[in-house]
N, C-alpha and C. Protein backbone atom coordinates (compact mmCIF):
# COMPACT_ATOMS: atom_id res chain seq x y z
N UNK A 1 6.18 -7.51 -89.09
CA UNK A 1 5.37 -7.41 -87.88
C UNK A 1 5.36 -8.73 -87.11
N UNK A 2 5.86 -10.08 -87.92
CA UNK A 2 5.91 -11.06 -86.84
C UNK A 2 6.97 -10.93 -85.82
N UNK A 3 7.93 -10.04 -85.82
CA UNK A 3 8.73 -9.85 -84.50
C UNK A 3 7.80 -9.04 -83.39
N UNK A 4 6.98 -8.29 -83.98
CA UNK A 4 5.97 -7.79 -82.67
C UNK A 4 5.13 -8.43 -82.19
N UNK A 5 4.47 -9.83 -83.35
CA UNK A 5 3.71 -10.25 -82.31
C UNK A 5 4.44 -11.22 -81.61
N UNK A 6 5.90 -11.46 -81.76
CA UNK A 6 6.87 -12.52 -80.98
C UNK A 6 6.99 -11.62 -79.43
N UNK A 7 7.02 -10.41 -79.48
CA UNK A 7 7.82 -9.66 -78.20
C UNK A 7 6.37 -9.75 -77.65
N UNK A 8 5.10 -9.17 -78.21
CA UNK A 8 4.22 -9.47 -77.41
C UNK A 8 4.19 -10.51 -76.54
N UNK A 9 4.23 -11.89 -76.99
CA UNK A 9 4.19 -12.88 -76.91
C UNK A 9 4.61 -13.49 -75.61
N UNK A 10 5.96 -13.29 -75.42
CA UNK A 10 6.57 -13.42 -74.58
C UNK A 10 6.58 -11.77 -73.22
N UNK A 11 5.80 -10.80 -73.88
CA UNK A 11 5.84 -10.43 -72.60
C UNK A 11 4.79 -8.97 -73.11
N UNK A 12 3.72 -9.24 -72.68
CA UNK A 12 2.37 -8.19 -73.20
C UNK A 12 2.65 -6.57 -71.93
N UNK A 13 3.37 -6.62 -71.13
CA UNK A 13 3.47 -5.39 -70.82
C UNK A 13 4.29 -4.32 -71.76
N UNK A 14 5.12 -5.18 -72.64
CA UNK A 14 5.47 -3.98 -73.46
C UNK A 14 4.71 -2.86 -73.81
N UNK A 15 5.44 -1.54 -73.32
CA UNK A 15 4.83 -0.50 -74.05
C UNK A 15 5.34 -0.10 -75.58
N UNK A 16 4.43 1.03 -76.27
CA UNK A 16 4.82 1.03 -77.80
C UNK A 16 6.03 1.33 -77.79
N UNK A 17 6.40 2.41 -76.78
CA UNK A 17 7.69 3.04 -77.21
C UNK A 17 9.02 2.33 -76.57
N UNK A 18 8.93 0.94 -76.24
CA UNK A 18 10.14 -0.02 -75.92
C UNK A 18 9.88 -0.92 -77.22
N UNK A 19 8.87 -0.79 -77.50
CA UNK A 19 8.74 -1.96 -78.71
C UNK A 19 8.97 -1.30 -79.97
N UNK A 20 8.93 0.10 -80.22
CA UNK A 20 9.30 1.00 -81.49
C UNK A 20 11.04 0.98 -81.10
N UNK A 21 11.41 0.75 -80.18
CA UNK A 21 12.97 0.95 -79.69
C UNK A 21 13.67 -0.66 -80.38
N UNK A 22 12.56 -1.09 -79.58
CA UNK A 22 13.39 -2.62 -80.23
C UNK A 22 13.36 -3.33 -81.70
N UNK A 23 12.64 -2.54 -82.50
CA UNK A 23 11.62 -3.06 -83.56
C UNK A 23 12.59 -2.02 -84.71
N UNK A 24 12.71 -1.26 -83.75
CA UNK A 24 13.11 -0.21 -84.91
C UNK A 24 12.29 0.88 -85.94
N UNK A 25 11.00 0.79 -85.38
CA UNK A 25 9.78 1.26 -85.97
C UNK A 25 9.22 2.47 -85.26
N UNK A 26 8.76 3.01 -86.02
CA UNK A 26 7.43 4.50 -85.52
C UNK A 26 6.53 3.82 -84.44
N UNK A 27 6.32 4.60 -83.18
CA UNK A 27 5.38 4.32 -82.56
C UNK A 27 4.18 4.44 -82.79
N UNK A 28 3.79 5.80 -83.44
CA UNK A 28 2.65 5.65 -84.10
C UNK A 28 2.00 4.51 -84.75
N UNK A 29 2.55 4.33 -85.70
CA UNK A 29 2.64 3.13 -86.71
C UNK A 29 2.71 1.76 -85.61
N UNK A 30 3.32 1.56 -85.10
CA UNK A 30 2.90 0.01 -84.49
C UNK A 30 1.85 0.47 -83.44
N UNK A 31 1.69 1.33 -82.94
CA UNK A 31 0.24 1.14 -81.85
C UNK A 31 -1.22 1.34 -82.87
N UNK A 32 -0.98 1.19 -83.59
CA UNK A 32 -2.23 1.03 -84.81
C UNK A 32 -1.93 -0.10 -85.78
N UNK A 33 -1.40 -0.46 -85.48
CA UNK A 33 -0.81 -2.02 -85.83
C UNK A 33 -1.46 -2.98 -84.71
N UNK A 34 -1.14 -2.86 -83.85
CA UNK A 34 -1.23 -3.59 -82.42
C UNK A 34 -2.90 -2.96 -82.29
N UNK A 35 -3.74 -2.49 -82.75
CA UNK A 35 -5.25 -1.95 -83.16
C UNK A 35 -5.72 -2.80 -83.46
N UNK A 36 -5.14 -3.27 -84.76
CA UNK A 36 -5.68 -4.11 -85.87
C UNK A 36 -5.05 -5.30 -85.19
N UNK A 37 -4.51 -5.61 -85.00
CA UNK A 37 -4.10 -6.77 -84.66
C UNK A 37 -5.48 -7.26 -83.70
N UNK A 38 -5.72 -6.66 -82.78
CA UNK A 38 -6.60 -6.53 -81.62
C UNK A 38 -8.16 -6.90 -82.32
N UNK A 39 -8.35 -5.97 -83.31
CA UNK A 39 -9.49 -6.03 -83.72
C UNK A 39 -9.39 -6.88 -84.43
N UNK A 40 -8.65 -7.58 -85.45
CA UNK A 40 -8.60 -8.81 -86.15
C UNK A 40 -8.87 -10.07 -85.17
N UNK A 41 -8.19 -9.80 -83.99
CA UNK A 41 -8.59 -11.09 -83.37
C UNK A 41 -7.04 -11.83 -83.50
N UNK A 42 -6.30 -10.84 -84.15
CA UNK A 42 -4.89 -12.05 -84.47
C UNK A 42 -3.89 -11.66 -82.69
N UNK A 43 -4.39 -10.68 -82.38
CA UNK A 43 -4.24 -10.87 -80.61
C UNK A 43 -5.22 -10.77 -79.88
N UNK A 44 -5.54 -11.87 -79.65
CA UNK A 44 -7.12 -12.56 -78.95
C UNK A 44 -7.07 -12.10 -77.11
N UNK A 45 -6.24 -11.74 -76.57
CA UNK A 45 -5.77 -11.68 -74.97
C UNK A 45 -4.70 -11.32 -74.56
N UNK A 46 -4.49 -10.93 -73.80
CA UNK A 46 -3.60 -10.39 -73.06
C UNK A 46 -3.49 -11.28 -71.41
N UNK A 47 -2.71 -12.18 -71.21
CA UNK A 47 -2.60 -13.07 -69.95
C UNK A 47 -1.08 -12.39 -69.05
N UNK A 48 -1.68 -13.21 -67.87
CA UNK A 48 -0.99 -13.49 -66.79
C UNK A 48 -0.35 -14.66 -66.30
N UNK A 49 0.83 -15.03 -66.11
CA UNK A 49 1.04 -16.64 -65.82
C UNK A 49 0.99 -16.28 -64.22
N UNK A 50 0.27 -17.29 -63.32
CA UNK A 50 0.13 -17.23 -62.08
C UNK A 50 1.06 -18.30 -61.78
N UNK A 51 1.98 -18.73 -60.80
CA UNK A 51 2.12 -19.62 -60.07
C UNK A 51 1.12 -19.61 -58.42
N UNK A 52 0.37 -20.57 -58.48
CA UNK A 52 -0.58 -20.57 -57.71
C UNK A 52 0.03 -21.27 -56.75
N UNK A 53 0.47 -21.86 -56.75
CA UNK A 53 1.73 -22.55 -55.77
C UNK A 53 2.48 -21.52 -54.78
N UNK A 54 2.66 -20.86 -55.04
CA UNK A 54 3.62 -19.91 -54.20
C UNK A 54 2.77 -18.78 -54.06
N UNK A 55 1.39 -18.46 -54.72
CA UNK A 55 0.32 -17.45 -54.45
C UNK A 55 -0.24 -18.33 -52.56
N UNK A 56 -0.29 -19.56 -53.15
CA UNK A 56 -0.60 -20.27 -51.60
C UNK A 56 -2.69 -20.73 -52.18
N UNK A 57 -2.51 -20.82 -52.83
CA UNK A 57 -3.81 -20.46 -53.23
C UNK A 57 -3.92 -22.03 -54.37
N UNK A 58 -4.99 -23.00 -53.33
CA UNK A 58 -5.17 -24.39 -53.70
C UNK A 58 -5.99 -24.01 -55.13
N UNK A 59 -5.69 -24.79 -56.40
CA UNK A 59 -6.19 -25.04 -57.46
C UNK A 59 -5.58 -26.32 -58.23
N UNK A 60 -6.88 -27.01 -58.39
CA UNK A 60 -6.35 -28.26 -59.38
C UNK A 60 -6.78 -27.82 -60.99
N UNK A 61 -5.40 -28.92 -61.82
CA UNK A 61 -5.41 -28.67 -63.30
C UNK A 61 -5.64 -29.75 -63.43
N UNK A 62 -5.97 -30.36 -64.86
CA UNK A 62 -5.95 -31.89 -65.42
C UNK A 62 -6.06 -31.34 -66.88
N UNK A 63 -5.19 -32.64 -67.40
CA UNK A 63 -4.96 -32.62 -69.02
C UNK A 63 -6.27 -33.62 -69.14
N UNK A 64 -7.07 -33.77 -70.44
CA UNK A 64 -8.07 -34.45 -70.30
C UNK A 64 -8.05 -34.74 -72.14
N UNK A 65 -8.04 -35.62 -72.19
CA UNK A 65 -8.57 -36.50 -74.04
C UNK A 65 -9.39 -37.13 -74.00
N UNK A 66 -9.90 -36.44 -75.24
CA UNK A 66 -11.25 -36.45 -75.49
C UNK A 66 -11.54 -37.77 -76.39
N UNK A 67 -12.38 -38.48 -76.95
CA UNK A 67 -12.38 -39.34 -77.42
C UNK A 67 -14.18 -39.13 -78.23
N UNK A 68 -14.13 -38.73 -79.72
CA UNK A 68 -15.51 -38.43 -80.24
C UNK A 68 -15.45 -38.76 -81.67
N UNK A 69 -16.91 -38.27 -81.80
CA UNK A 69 -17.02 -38.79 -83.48
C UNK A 69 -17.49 -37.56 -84.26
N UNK A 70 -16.76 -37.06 -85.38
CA UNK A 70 -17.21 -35.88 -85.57
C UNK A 70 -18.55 -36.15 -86.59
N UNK A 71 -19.20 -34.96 -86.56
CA UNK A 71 -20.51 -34.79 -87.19
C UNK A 71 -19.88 -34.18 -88.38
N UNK A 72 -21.47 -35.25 -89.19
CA UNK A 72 -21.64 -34.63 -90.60
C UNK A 72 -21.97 -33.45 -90.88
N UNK A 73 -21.34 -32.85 -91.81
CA UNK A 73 -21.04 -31.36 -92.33
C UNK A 73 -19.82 -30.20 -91.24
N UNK A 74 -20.24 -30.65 -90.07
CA UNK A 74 -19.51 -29.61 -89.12
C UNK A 74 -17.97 -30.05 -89.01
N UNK A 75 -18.09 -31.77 -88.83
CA UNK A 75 -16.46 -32.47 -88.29
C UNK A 75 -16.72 -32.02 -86.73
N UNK A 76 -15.38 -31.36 -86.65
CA UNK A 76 -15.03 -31.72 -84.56
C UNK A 76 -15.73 -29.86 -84.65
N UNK A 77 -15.96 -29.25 -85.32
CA UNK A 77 -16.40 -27.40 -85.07
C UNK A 77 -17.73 -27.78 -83.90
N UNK A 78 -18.30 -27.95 -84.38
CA UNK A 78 -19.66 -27.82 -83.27
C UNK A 78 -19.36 -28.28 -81.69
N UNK A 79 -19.20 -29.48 -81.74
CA UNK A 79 -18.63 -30.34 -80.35
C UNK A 79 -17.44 -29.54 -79.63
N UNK A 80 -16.98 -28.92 -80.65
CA UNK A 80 -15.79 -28.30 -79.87
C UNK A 80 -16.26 -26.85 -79.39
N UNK A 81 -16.93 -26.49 -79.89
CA UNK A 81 -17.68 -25.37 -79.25
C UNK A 81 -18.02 -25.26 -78.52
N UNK A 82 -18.98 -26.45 -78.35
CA UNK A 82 -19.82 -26.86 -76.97
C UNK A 82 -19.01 -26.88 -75.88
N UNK A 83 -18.01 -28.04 -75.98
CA UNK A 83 -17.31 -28.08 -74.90
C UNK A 83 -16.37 -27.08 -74.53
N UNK A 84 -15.76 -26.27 -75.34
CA UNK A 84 -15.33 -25.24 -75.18
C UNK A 84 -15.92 -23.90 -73.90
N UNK A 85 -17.35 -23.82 -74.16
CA UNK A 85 -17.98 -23.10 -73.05
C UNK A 85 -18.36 -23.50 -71.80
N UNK A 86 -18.00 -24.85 -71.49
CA UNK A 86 -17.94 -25.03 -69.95
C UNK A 86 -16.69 -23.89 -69.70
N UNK A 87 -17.26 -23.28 -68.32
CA UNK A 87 -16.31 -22.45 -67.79
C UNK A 87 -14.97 -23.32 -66.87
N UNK A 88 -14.94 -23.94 -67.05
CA UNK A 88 -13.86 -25.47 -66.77
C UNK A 88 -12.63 -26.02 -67.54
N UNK A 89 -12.93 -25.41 -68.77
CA UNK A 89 -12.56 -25.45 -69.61
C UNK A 89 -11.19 -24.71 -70.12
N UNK A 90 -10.16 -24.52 -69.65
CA UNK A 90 -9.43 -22.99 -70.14
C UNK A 90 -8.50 -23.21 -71.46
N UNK A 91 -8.24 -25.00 -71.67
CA UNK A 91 -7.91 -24.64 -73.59
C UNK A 91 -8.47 -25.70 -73.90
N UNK A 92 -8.56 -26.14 -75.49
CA UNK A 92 -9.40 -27.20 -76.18
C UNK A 92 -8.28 -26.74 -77.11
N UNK A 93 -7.98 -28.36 -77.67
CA UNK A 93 -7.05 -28.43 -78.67
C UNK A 93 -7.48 -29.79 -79.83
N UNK A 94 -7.52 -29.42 -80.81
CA UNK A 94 -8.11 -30.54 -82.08
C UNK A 94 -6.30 -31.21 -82.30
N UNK A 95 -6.28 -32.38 -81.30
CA UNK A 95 -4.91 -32.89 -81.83
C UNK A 95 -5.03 -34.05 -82.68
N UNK A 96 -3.89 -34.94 -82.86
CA UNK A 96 -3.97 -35.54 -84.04
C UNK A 96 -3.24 -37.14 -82.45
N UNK A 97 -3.54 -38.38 -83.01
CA UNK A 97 -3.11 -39.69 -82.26
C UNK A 97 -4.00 -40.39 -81.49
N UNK A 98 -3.92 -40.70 -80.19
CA UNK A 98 -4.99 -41.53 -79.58
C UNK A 98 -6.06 -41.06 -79.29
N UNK A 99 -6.70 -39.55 -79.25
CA UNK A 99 -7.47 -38.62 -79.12
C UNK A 99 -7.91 -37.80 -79.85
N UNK A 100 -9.29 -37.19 -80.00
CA UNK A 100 -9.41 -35.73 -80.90
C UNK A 100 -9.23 -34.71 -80.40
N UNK A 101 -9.63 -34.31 -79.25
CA UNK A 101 -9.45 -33.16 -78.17
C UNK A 101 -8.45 -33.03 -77.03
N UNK A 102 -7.98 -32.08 -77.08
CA UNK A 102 -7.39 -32.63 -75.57
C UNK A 102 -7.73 -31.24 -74.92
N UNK A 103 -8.13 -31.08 -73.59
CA UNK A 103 -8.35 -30.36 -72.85
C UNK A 103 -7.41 -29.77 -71.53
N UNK A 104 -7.38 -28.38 -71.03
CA UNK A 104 -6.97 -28.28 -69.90
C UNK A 104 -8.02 -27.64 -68.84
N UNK A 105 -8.03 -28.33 -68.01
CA UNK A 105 -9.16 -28.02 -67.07
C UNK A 105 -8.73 -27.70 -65.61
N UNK A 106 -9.64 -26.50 -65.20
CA UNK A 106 -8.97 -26.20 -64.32
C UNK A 106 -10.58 -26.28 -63.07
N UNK A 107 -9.92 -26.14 -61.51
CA UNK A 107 -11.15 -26.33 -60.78
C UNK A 107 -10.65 -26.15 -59.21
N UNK A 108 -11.45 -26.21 -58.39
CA UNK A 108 -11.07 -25.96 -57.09
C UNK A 108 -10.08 -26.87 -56.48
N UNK A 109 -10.85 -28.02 -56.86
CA UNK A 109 -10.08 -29.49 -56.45
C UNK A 109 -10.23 -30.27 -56.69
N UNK A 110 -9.83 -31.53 -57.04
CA UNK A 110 -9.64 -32.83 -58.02
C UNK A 110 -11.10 -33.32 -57.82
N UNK A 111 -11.69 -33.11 -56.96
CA UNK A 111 -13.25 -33.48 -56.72
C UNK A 111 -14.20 -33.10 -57.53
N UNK A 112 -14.02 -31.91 -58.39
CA UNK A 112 -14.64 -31.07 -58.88
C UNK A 112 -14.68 -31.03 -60.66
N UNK A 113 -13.14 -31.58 -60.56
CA UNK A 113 -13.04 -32.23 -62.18
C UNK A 113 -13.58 -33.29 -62.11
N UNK A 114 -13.39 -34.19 -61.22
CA UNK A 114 -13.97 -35.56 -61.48
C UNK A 114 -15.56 -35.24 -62.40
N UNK A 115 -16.07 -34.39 -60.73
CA UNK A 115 -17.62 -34.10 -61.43
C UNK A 115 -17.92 -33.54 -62.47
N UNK A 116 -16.80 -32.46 -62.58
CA UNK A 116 -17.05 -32.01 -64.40
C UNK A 116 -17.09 -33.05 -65.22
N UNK A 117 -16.06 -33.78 -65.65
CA UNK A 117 -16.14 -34.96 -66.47
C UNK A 117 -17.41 -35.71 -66.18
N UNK A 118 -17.84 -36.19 -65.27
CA UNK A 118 -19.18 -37.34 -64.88
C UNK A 118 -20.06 -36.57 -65.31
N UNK A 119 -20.27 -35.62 -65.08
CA UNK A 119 -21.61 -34.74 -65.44
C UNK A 119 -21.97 -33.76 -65.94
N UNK A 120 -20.56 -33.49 -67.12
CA UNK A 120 -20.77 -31.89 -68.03
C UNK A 120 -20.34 -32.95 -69.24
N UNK A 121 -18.79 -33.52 -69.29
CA UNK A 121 -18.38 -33.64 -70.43
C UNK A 121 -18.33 -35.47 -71.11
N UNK A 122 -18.60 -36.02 -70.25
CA UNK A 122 -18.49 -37.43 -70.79
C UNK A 122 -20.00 -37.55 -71.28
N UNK A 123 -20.94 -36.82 -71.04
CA UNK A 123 -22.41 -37.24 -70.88
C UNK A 123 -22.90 -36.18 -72.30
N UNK A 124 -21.76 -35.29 -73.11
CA UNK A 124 -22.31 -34.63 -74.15
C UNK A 124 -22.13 -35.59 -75.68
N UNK A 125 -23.14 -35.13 -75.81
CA UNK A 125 -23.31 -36.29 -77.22
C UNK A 125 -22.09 -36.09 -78.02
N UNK A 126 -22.39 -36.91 -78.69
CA UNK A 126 -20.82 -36.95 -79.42
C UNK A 126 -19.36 -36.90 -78.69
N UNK A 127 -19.37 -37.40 -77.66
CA UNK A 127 -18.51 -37.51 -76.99
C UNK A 127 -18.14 -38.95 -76.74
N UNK A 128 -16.99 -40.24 -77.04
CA UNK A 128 -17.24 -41.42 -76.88
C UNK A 128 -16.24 -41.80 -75.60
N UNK A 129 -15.47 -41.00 -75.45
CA UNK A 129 -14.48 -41.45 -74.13
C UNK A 129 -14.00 -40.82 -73.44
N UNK A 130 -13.38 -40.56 -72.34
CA UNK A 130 -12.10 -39.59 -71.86
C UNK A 130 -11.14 -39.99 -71.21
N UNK A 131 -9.64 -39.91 -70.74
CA UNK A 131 -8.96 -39.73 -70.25
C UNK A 131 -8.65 -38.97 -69.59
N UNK A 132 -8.57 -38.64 -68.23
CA UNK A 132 -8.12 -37.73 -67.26
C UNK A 132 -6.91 -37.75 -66.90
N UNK A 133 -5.94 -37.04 -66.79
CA UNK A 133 -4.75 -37.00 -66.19
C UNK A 133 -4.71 -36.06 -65.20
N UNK A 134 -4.45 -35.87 -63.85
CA UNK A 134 -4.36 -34.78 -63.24
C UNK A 134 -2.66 -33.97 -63.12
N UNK A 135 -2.61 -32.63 -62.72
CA UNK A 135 -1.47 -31.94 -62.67
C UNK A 135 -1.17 -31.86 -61.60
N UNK A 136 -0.16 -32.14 -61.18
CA UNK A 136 0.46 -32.64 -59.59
C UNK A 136 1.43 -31.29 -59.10
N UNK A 137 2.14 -30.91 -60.59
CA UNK A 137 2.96 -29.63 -59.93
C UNK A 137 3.44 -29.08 -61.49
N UNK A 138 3.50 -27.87 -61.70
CA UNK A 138 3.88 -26.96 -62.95
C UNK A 138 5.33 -26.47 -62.65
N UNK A 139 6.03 -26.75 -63.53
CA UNK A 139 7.24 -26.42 -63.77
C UNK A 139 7.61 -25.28 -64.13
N UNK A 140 6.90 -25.40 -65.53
CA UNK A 140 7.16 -24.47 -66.77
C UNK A 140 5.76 -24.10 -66.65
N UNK A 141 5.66 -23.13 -67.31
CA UNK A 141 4.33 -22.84 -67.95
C UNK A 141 4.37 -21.12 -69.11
N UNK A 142 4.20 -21.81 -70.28
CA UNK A 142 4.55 -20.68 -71.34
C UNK A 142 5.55 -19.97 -71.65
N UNK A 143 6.55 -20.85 -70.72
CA UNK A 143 7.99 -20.42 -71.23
C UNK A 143 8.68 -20.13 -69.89
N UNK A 144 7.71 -19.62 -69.06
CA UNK A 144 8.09 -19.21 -67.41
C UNK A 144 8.75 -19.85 -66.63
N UNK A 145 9.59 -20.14 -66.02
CA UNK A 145 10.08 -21.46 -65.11
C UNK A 145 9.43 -20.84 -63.90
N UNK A 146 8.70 -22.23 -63.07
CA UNK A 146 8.24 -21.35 -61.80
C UNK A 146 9.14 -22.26 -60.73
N UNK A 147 10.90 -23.00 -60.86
CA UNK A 147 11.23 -23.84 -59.88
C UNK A 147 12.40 -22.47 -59.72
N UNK A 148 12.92 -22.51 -58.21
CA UNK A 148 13.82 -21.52 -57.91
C UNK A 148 15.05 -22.57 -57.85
N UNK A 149 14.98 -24.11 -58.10
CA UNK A 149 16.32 -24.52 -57.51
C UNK A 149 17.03 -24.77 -58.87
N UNK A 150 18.69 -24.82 -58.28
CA UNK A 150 19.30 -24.96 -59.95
C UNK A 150 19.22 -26.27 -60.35
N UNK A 151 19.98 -26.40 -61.35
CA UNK A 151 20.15 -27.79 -62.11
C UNK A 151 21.00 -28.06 -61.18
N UNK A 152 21.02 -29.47 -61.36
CA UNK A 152 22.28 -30.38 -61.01
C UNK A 152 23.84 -30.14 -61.27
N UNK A 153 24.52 -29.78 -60.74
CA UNK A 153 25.96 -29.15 -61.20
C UNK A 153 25.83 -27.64 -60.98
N UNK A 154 24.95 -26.83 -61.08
CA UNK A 154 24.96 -25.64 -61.24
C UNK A 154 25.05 -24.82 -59.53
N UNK A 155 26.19 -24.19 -59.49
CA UNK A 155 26.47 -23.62 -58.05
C UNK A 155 25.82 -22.71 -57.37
N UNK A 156 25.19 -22.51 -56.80
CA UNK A 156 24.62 -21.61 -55.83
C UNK A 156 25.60 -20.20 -55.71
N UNK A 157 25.36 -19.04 -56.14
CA UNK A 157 25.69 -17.60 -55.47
C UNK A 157 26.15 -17.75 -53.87
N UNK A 158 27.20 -17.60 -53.77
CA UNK A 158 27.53 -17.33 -52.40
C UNK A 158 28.11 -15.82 -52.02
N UNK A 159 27.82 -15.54 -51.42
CA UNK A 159 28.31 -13.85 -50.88
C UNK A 159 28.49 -13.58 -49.27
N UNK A 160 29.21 -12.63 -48.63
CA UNK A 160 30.62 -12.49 -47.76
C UNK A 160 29.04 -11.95 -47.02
């Protein structure tokens, strides 16, 4: 079943019966698979990659590291919770190097993260630093390429 949750993965409109085609499996049987999966939580969502860029539709991102001290008995679980439910928030990651957290934050406009950071997330306890980076332009995103031009060397389609 890890090849189904790979095809998911890369592309959640699959229906059962392209994925019993490709899988080689009963449809029955994997759409009660893909149940449990659901209800386990081991497929948490079903997304959309937007390019907001070409939607025309202004939105700022920023990568953000976190810098904290984890609490006794919990470690980074509690703090990360917390910060987790700002709606600002769209991933939280427990990484490992110059940071404990690293965040992606999303917002109307760079004005707006600033203020998140000044006044949601630098100011929660257990919190000792941050780094902001802002996102200037998305390339990739989850595997997607969102640039239409080729590589370097690579020829352009020409037609009569």
């Amino acid at each position: 079943m890890n090849e189904l949750l790979k095809l998911l993965e890369k592309n959640a409109r699959y229906d059962v019966k392209d994925l019993a085609g490709l899988l080689s499996e009963n449809e029955n049987e994997l759409a009660k698979q893909i149940e449990v999966y659901e209800k386990d939580q081991v497929i948490a969502g079903y997304h959309t990659i937007i390019n907001w860029e070409r939607a025309d539709v202004e939105i700022s991102k920023a990568i953000i590291f976190v810098n904290c001290v984890p609490e006794r008995d919990s470690g980074y679980d509690k703090l990360a919770m917390r910060i987790a439910r700002y709606p600002e928030v769209e991933s939280l990651s427990l990484i490992s190097g110059k940071a404990e957290f690293m965040l992606v934050v999303n917002a109307a406009n760079m004005r707006e993260i600033s203020s998140f950071v000044a006044h949601k997330l630098a100011p929660t306890e257990g919190v000792n630093g941050t780094e902001t980076m802002f996102i200037l332009k998305e390339y990739k995103n989850n595997g997607f390429m969102f640039s239409d031009e080729k590589e370097d060397g690579e020829r352009l389609l020409v037609t009569p």
